[in-house]
C-alpha atoms as a PDB file:
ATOM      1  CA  UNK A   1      37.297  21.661 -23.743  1.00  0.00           C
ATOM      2  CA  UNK A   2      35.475  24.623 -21.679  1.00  0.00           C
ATOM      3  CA  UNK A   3      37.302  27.347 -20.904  1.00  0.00           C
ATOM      4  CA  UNK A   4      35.926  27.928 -17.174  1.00  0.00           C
ATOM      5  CA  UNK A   5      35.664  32.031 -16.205  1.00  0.00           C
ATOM      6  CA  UNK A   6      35.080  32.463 -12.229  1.00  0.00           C
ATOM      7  CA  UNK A   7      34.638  36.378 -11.808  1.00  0.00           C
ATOM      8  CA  UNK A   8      32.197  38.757 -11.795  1.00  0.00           C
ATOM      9  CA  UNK A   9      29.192  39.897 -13.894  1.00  0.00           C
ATOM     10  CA  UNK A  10      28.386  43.510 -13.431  1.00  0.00           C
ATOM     11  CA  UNK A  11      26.999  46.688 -14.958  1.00  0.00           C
ATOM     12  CA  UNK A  12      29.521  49.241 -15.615  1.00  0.00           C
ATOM     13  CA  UNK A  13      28.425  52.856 -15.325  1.00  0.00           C
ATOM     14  CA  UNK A  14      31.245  54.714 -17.144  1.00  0.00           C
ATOM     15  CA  UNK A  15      32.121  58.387 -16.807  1.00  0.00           C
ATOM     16  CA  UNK A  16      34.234  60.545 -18.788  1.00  0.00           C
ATOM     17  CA  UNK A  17      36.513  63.911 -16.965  1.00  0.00           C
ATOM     18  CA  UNK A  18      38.022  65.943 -18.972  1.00  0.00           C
ATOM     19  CA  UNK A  19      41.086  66.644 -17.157  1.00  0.00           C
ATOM     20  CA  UNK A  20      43.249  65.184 -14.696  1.00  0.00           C
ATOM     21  CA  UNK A  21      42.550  64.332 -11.015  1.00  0.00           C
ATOM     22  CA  UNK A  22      46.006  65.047  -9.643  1.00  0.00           C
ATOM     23  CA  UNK A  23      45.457  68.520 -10.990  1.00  0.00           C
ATOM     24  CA  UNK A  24      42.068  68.520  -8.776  1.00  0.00           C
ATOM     25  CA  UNK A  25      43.450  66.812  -5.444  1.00  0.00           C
ATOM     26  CA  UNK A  26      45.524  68.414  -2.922  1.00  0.00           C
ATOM     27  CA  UNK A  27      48.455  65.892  -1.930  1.00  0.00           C
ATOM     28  CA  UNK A  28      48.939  68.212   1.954  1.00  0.00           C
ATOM     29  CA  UNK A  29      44.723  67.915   2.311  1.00  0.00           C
ATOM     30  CA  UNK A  30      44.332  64.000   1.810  1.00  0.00           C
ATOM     31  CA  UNK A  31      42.731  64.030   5.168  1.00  0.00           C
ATOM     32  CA  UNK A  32      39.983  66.523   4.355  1.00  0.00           C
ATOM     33  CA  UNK A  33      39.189  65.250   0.748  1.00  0.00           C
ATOM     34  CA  UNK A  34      36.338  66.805  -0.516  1.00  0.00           C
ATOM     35  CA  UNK A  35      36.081  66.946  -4.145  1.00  0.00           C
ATOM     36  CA  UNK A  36      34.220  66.924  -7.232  1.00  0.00           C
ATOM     37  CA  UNK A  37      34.114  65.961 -10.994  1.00  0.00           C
ATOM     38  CA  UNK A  38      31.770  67.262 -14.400  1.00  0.00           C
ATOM     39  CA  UNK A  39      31.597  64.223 -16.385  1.00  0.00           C
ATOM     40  CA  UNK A  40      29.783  65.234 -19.633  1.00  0.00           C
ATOM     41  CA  UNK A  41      29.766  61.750 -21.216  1.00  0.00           C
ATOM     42  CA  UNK A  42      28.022  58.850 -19.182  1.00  0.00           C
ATOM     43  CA  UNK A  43      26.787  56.136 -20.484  1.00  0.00           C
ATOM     44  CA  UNK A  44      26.183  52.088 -19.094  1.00  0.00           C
ATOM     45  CA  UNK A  45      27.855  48.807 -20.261  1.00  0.00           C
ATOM     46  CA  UNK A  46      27.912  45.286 -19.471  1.00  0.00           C
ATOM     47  CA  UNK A  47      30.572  44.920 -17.684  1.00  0.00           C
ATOM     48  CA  UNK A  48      32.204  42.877 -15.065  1.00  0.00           C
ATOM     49  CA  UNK A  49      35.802  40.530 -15.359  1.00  0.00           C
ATOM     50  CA  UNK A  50      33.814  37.179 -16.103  1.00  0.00           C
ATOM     51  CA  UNK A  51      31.668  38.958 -18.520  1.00  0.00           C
ATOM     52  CA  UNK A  52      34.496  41.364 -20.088  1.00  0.00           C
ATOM     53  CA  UNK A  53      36.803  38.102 -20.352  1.00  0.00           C
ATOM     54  CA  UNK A  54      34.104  35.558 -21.688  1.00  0.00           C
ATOM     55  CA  UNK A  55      33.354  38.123 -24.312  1.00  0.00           C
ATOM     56  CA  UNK A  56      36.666  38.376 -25.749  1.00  0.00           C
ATOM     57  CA  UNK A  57      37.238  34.169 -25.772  1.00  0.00           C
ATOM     58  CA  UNK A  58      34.265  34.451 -27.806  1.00  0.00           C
ATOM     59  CA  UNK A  59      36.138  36.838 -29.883  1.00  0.00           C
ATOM     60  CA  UNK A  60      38.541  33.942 -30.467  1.00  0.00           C
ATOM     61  CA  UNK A  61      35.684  31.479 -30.934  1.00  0.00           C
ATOM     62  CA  UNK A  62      36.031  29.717 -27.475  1.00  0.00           C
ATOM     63  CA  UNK A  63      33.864  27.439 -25.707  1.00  0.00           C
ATOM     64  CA  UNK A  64      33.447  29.304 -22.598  1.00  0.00           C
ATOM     65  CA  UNK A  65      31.682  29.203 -19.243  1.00  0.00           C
ATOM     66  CA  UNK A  66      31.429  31.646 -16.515  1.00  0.00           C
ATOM     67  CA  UNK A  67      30.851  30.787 -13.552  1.00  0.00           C
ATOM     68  CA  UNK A  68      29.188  33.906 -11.901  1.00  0.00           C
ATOM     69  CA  UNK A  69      26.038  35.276  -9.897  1.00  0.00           C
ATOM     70  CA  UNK A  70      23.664  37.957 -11.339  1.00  0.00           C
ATOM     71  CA  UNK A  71      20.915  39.897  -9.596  1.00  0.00           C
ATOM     72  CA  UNK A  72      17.050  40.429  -9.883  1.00  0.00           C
ATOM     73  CA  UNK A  73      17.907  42.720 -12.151  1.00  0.00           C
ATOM     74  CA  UNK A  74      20.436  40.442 -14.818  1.00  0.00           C
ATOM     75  CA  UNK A  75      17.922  39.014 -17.251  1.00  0.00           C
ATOM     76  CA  UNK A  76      19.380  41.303 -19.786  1.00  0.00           C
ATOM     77  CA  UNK A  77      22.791  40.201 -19.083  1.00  0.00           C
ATOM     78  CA  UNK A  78      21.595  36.664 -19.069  1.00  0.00           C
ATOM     79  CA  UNK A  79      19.858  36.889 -22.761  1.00  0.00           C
ATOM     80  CA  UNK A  80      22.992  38.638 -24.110  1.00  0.00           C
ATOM     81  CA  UNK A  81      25.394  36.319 -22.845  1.00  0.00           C
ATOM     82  CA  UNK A  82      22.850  33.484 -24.494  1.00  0.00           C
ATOM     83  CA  UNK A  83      22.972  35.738 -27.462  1.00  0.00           C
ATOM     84  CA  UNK A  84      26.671  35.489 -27.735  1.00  0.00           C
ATOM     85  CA  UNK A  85      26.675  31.625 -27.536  1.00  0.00           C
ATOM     86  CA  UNK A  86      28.273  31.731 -24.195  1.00  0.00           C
ATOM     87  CA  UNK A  87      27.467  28.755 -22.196  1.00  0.00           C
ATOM     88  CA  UNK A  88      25.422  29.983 -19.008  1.00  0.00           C
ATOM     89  CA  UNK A  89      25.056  26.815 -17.309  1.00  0.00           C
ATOM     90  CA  UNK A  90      26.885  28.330 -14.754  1.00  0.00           C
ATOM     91  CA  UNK A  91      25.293  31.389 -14.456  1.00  0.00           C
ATOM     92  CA  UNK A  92      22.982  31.362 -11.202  1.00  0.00           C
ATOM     93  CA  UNK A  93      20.536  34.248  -9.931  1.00  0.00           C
ATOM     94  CA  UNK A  94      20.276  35.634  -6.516  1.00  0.00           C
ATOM     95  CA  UNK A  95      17.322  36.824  -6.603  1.00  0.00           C
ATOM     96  CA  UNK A  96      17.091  39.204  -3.343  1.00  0.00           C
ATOM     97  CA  UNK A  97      19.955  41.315  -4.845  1.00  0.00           C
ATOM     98  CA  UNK A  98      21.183  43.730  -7.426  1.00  0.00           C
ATOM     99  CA  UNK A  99      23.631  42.496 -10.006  1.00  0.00           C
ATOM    100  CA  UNK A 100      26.965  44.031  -9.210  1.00  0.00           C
ATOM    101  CA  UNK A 101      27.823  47.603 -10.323  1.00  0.00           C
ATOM    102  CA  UNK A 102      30.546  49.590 -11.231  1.00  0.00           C
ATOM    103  CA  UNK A 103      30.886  53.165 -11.317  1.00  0.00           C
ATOM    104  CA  UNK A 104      34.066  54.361 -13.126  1.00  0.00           C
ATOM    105  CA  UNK A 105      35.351  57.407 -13.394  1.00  0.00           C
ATOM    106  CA  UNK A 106      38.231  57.985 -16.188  1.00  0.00           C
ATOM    107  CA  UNK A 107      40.659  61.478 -16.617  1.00  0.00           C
ATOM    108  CA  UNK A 108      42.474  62.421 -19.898  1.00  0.00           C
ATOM    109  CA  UNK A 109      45.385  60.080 -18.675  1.00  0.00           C
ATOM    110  CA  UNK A 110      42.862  57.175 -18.497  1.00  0.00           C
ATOM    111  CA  UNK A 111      43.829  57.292 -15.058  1.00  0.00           C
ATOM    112  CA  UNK A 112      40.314  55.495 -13.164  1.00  0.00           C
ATOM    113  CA  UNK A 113      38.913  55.558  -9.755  1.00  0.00           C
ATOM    114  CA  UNK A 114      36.125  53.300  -9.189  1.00  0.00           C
ATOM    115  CA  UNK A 115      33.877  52.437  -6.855  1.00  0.00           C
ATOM    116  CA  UNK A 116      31.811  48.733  -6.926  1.00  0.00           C
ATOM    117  CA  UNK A 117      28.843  47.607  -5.629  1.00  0.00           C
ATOM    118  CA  UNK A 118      28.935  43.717  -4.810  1.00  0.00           C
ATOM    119  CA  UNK A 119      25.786  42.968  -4.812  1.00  0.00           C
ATOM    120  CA  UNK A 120      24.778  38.948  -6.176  1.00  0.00           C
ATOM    121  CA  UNK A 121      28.363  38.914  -6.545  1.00  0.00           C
ATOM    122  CA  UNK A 122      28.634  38.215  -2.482  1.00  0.00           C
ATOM    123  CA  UNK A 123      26.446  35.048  -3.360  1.00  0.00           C
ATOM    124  CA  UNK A 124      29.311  33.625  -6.080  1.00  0.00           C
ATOM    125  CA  UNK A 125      30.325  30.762  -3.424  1.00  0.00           C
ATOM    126  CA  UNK A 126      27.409  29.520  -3.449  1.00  0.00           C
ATOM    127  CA  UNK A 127      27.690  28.655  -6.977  1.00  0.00           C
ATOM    128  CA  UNK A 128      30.176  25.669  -7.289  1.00  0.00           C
ATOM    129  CA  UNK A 129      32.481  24.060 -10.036  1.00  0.00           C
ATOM    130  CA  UNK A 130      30.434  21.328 -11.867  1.00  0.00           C
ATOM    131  CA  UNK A 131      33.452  20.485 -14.963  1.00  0.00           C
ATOM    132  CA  UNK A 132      32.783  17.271 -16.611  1.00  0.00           C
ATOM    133  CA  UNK A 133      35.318  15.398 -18.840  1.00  0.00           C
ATOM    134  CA  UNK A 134      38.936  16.455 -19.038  1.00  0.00           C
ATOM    135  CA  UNK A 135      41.280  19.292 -20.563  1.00  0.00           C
ATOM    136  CA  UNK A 136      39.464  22.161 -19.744  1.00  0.00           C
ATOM    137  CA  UNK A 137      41.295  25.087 -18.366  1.00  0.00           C
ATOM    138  CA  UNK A 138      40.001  28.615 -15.793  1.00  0.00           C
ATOM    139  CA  UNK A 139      40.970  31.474 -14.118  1.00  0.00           C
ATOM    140  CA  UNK A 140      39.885  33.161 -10.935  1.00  0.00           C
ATOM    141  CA  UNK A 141      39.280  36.436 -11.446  1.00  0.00           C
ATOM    142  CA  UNK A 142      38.086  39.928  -9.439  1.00  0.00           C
ATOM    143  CA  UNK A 143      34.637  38.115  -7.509  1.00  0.00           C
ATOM    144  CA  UNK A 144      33.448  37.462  -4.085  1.00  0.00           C
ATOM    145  CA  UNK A 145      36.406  37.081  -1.217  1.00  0.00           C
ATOM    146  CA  UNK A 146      34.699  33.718  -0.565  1.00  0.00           C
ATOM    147  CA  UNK A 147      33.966  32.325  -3.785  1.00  0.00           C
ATOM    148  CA  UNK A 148      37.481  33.393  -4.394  1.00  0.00           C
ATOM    149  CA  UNK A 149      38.857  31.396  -2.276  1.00  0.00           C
ATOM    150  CA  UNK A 150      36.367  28.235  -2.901  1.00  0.00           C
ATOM    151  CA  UNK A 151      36.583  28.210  -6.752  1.00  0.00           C
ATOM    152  CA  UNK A 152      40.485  28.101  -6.318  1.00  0.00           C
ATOM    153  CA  UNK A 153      40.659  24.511  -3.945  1.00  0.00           C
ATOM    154  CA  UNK A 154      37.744  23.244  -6.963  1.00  0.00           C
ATOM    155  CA  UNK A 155      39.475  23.853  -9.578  1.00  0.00           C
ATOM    156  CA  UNK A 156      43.023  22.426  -7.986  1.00  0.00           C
ATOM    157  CA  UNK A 157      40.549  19.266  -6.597  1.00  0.00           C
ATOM    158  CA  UNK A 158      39.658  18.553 -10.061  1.00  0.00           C
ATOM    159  CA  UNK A 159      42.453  18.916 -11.599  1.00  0.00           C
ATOM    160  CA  UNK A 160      42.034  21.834 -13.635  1.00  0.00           C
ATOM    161  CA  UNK A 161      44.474  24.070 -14.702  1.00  0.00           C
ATOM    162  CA  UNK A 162      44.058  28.025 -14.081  1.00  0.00           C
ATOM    163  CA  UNK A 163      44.899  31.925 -13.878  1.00  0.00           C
ATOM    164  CA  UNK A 164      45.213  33.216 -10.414  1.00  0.00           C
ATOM    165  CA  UNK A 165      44.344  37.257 -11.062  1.00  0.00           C
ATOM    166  CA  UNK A 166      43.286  38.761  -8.649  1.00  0.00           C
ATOM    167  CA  UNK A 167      42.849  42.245  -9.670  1.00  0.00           C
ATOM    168  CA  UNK A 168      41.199  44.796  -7.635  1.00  0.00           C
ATOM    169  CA  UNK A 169      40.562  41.852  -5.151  1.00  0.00           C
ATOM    170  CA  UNK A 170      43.953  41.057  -4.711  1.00  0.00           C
ATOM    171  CA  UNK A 171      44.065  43.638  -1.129  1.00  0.00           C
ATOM    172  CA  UNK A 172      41.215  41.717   0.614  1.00  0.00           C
ATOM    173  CA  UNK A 173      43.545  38.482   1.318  1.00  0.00           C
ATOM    174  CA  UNK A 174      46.602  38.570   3.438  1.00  0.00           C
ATOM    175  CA  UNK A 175      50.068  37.429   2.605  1.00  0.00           C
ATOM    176  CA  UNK A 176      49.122  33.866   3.495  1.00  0.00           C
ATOM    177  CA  UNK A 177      45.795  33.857   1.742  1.00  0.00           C
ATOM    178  CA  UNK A 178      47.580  35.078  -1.157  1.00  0.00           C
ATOM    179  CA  UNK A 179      50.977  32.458  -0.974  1.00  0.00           C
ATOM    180  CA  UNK A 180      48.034  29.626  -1.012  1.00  0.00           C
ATOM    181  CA  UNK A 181      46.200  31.251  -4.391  1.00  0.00           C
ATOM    182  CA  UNK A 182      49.725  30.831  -5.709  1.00  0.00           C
ATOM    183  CA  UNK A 183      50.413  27.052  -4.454  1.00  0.00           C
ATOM    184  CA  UNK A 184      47.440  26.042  -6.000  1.00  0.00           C
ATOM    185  CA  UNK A 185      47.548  28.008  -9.123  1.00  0.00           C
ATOM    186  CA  UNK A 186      49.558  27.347 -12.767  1.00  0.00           C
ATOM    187  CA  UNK A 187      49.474  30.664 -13.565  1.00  0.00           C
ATOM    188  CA  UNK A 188      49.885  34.349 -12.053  1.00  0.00           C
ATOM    189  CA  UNK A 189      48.833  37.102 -13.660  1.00  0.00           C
ATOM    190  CA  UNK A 190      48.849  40.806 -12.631  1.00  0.00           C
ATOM    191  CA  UNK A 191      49.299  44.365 -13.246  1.00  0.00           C
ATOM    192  CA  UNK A 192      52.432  46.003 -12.645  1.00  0.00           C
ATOM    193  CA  UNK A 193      51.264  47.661  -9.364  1.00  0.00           C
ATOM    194  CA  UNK A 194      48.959  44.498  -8.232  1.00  0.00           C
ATOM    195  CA  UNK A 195      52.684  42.800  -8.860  1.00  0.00           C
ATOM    196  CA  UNK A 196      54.345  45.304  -6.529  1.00  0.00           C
ATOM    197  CA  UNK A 197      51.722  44.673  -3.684  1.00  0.00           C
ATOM    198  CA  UNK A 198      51.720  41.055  -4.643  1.00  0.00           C
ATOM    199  CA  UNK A 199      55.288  40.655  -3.482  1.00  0.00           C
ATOM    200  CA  UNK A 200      54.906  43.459  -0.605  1.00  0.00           C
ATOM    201  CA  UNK A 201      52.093  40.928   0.688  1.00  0.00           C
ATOM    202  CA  UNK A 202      54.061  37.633   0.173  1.00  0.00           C
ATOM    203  CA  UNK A 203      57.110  38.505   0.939  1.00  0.00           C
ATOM    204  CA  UNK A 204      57.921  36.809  -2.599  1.00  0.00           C
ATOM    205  CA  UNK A 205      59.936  39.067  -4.846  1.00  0.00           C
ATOM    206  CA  UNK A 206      58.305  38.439  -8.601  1.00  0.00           C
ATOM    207  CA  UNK A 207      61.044  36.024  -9.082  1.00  0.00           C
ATOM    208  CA  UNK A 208      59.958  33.838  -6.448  1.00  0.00           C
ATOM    209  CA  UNK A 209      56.713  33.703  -7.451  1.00  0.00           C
ATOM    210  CA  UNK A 210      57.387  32.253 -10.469  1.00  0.00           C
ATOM    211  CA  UNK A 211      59.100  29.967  -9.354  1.00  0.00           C
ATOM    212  CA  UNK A 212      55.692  28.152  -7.995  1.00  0.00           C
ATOM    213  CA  UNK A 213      53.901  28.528 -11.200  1.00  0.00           C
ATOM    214  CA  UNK A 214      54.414  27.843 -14.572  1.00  0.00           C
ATOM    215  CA  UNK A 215      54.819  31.321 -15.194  1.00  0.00           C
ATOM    216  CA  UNK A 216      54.045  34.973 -13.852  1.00  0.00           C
ATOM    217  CA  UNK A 217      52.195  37.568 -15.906  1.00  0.00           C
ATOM    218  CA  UNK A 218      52.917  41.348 -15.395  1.00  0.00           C
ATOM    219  CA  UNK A 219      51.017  43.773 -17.405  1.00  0.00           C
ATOM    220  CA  UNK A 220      52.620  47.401 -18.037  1.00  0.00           C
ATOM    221  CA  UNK A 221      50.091  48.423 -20.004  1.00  0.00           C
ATOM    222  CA  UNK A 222      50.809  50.150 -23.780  1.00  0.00           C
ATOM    223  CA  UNK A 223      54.695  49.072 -22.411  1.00  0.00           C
ATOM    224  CA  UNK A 224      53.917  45.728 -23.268  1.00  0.00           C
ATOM    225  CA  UNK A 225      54.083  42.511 -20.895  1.00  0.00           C
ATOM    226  CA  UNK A 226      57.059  41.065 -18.220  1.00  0.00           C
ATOM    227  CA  UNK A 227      56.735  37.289 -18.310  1.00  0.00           C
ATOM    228  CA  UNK A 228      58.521  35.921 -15.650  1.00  0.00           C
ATOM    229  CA  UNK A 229      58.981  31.777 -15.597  1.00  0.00           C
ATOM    230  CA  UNK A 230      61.408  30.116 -13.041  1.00  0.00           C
ATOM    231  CA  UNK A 231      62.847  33.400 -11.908  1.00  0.00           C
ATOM    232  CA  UNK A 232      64.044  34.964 -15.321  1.00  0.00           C
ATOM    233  CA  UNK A 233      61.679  37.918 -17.017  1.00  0.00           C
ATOM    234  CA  UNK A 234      61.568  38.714 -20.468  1.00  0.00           C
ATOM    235  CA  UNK A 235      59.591  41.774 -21.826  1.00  0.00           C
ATOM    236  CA  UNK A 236      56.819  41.211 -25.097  1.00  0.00           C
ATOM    237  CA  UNK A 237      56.342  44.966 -26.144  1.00  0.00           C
ATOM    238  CA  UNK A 238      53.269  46.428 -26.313  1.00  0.00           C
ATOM    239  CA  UNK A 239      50.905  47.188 -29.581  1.00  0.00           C
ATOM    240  CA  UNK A 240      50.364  50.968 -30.413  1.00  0.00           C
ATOM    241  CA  UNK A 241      46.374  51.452 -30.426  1.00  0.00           C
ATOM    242  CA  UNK A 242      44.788  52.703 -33.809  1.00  0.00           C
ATOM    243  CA  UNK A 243      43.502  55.547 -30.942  1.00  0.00           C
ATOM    244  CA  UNK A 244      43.069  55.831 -26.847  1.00  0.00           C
ATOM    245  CA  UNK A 245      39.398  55.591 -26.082  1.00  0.00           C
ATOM    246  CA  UNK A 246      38.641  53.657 -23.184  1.00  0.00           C
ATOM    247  CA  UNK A 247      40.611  51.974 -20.979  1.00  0.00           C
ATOM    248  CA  UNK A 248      37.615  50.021 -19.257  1.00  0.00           C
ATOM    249  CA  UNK A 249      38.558  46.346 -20.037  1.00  0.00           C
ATOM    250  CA  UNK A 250      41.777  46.139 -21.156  1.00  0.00           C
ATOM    251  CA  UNK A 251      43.052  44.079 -18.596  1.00  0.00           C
ATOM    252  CA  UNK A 252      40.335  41.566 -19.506  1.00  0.00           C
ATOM    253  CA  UNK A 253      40.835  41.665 -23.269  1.00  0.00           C
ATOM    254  CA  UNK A 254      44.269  40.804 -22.536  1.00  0.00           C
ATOM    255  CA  UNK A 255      43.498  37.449 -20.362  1.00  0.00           C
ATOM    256  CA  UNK A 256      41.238  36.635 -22.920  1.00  0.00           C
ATOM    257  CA  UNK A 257      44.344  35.728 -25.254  1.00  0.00           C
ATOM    258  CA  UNK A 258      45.720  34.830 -22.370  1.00  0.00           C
ATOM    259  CA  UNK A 259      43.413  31.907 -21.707  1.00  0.00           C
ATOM    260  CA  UNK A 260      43.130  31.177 -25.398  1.00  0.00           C
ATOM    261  CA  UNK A 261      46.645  30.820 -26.103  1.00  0.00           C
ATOM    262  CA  UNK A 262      47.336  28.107 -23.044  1.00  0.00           C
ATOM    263  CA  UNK A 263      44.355  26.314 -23.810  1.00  0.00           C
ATOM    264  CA  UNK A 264      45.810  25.890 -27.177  1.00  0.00           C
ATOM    265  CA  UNK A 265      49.646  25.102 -25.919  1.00  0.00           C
ATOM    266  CA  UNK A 266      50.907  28.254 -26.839  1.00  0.00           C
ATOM    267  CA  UNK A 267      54.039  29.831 -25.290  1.00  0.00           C
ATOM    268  CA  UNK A 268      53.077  32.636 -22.689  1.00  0.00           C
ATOM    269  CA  UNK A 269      55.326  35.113 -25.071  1.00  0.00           C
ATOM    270  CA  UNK A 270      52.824  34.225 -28.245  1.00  0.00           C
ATOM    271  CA  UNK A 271      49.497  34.634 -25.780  1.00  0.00           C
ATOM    272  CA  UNK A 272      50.996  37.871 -24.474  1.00  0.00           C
ATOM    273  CA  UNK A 273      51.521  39.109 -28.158  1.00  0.00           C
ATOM    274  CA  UNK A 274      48.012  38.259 -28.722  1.00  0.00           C
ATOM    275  CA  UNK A 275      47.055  39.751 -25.816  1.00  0.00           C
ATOM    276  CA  UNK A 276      48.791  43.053 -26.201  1.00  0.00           C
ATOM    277  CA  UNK A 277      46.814  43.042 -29.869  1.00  0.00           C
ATOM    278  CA  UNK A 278      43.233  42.582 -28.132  1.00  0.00           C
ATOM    279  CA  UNK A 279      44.037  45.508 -25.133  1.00  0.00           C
ATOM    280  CA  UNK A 280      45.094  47.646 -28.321  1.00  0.00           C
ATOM    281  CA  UNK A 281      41.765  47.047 -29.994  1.00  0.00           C
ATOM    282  CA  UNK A 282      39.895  47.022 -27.003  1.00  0.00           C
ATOM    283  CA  UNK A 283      41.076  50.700 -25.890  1.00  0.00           C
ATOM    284  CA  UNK A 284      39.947  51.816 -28.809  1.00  0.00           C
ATOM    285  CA  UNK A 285      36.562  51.159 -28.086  1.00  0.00           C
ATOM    286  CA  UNK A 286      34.450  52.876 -25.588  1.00  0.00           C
ATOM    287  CA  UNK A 287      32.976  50.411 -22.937  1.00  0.00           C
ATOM    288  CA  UNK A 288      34.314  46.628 -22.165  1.00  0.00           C
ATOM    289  CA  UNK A 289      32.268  44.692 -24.623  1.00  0.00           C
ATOM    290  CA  UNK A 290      32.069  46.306 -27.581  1.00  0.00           C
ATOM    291  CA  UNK A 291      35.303  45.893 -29.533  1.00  0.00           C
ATOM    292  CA  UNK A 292      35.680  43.807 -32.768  1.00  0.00           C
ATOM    293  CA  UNK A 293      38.568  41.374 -33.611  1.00  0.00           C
ATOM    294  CA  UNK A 294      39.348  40.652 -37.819  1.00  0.00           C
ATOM    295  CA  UNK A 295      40.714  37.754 -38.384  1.00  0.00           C
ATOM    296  CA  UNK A 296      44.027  38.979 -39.269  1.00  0.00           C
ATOM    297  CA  UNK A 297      43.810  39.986 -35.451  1.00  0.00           C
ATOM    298  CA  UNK A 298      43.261  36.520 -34.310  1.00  0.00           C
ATOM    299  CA  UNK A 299      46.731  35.282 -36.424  1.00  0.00           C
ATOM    300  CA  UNK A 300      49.804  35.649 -33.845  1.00  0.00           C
ATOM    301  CA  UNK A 301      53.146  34.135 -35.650  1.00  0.00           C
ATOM    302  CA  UNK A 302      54.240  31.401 -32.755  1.00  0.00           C
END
C-alpha cells in the first residue's frame, strides 16, 4: 500500500514579529492599509502541504508518494525527498517555472498571514494519478485549482479512498465545486474556520456534511479535534506542547496521523489522538520539516 499525497511542494520563507498585528492594524482604516512589520528572525524551509505531510508519514514509517510539481529551481527538494526514502515517482518538473513559495509571516499569537507564489504548482494537472495494485489510500490537499479538481475524479475513478482538505484553497471553488469534492470524497477534513466557510459555501451545516462521508475532521487547534460522523460530533482534546515555537505545519503534521491511522483501520478518534501528538511536537519545532517523533510518540492506545 502507497499512501498517495496530491498537494503542493514549496519553499517556505518564514518570518518571525514580535508582537501582534491587531495591535498594528487599524479596524476604521481597512481601506487605506498601509503597514509594516520588523521581523528579526528569517530563515527558509522546505515547505509545502505534500511535502510537510509526506514528511511526517515518513515519521510513521509510511510508504508514501506525492504527487506534486517542482520548479527549475527543486533539485534540492527532489534529492531530499530521495534522501528521506520518499517515493518521487510522482514528482514531475516544470521546468520554465519557479517551485512554489511561501512567505509567512507569524506574531506572538502565532497568528500568520501569508502570501504564496504558485509557480510549477499551476502545472500539478498535468501530472496524473498512475496507482497500481489495490489498498492504497490519498488526500487532496492545498495545490493547483485544476489539479485539484482532476486528482479528485482519479482517485474516485480508481477506486481509491481519500482526504478532501482543502485548506487555504478551499475559497477558490464555489459551493457546487465544493458539494462535488465532498460526493466524491471519504473523508473531510478542515480547520475550524475553513469548516465555518465550508458550510457558508455549501449550504451544508457540518452535520450534513458528514453525513456524505465517512466522517468530518475539524481542527481547533491546541483545543483538540471535533469529529463529526453521520451528523453527531465528539471532541478528542488537544496535547499541551513541550513549548510554542512554530506554528508552520501543524495542520500537516496532524493529517499525517491522519492518513496513517485510516490506512491502518484505525478509528478517526485514535488518528486524531495521534494527530493532536504530532501538531504538539511539530509546534515545537521551528519550520515544517524538522520535528522528530520517539517511538513512544508513534504508540496511540486504540
Amino acid at each position: 500500500m502507497s499512501i498517495y499525497v496530491c498537494g503542493s511542494l514549496a519553499f517556505d520563507t518564514i518570518m518571525s514579529f514580535e508582537g501582534r498585528f491587531a495591535e498594528q492594524i487599524l479596524p476604521e482604516q481597512l481601506h487605506i492599509l498601509n503597514v509594516s512589520f520588523l521581523v528579526p528572525a528569517l530563515r527558509r524551509e522546505y515547505g509545502g502541504c505534500a511535502g510537510n505531510i509526506a514528511y511526517g508519514l515518513r515519521q510513521l514509517g509510511a510508504t508514501v508518494t506525492p504527487v506534486a510539481t517542482l520548479g527549475n529551481d527543486g533539485q534540492d527538494y527532489l534529492a531530499r525527498l530521495k534522501a528521506l526514502a520518499i517515493d518521487t515517482s510522482h514528482v514531475q518538473v516544470a521546468g520554465a517555472e519557479y517551485t512554489a513559495q511561501a512567505m509567512i509571516m507569524t506574531d506572538r499569537d502565532n497568528n500568520q498571514i501569508t502570501a504564496f507564489h504558485p509557480g510549477a504548482m499551476a502545472q500539478a494537472h498535468l501530472n496524473p494519478i498512475r496507482a497500481e495494485g489495490a489498498g492504497h489510500i490519498g488526500i487532496i490537499a492545498p495545490d493547483g485549482r485544476e489539479a485539484m479538481l482532476r486528482h479528485a475524479e482519479q482517485f474516485h475513478a480508481a477506486g481509491i479512498p481519500f482526504v478532501f482538505d482543502p485548506g487555504q484553497g478551499l475559497p477558490m471553488f464555489d459551493g457546487a465545486e465544493l458539494r462535488h469534492f465532498i460526493e466524491l470524497a471519504d473523508w473531510v477534513a478542515v480547520n475550524d474556520y475553513e469548516g465555518h466557510m465550508l458550510s457558508e459555501r455549501t449550504d451544508w451545516s457540518l452535520g450534513e456534511v458528514s453525513q456524505q462521508v465517512r466522517g468530518l475532521v475539524v481542527t481547533l487547534g491546541e483545543h483538540g479535534v471535533d469529529l463529526w460522523e453521520q451528523g453527531q460530533a465528539h471532541r478528542v482534546t488537544g496535547e499541551r506542547a513541550e513549548q510554542v515555537l512554530d506554528p508552520t505545519g501543524c495542520g500537516d503534521a496532524f493529517r499525517a496521523a491522519l492518513l496513517w491511522g485510516l490506512s491502518q483501520g484505525w478509528s478517526l478518534a485514535r488518528c486524531a489522538a495521534l494527530g493532536n501528538r504530532m501538531g504538539a511536537r511539530k509546534i515545537a519545532s521551528r519550520g515544517p520539516q524538522n520535528y522528530q517523533l520517539s517511538d513512544a510518540d508513534r504508540n496511540v492506545a486504540p
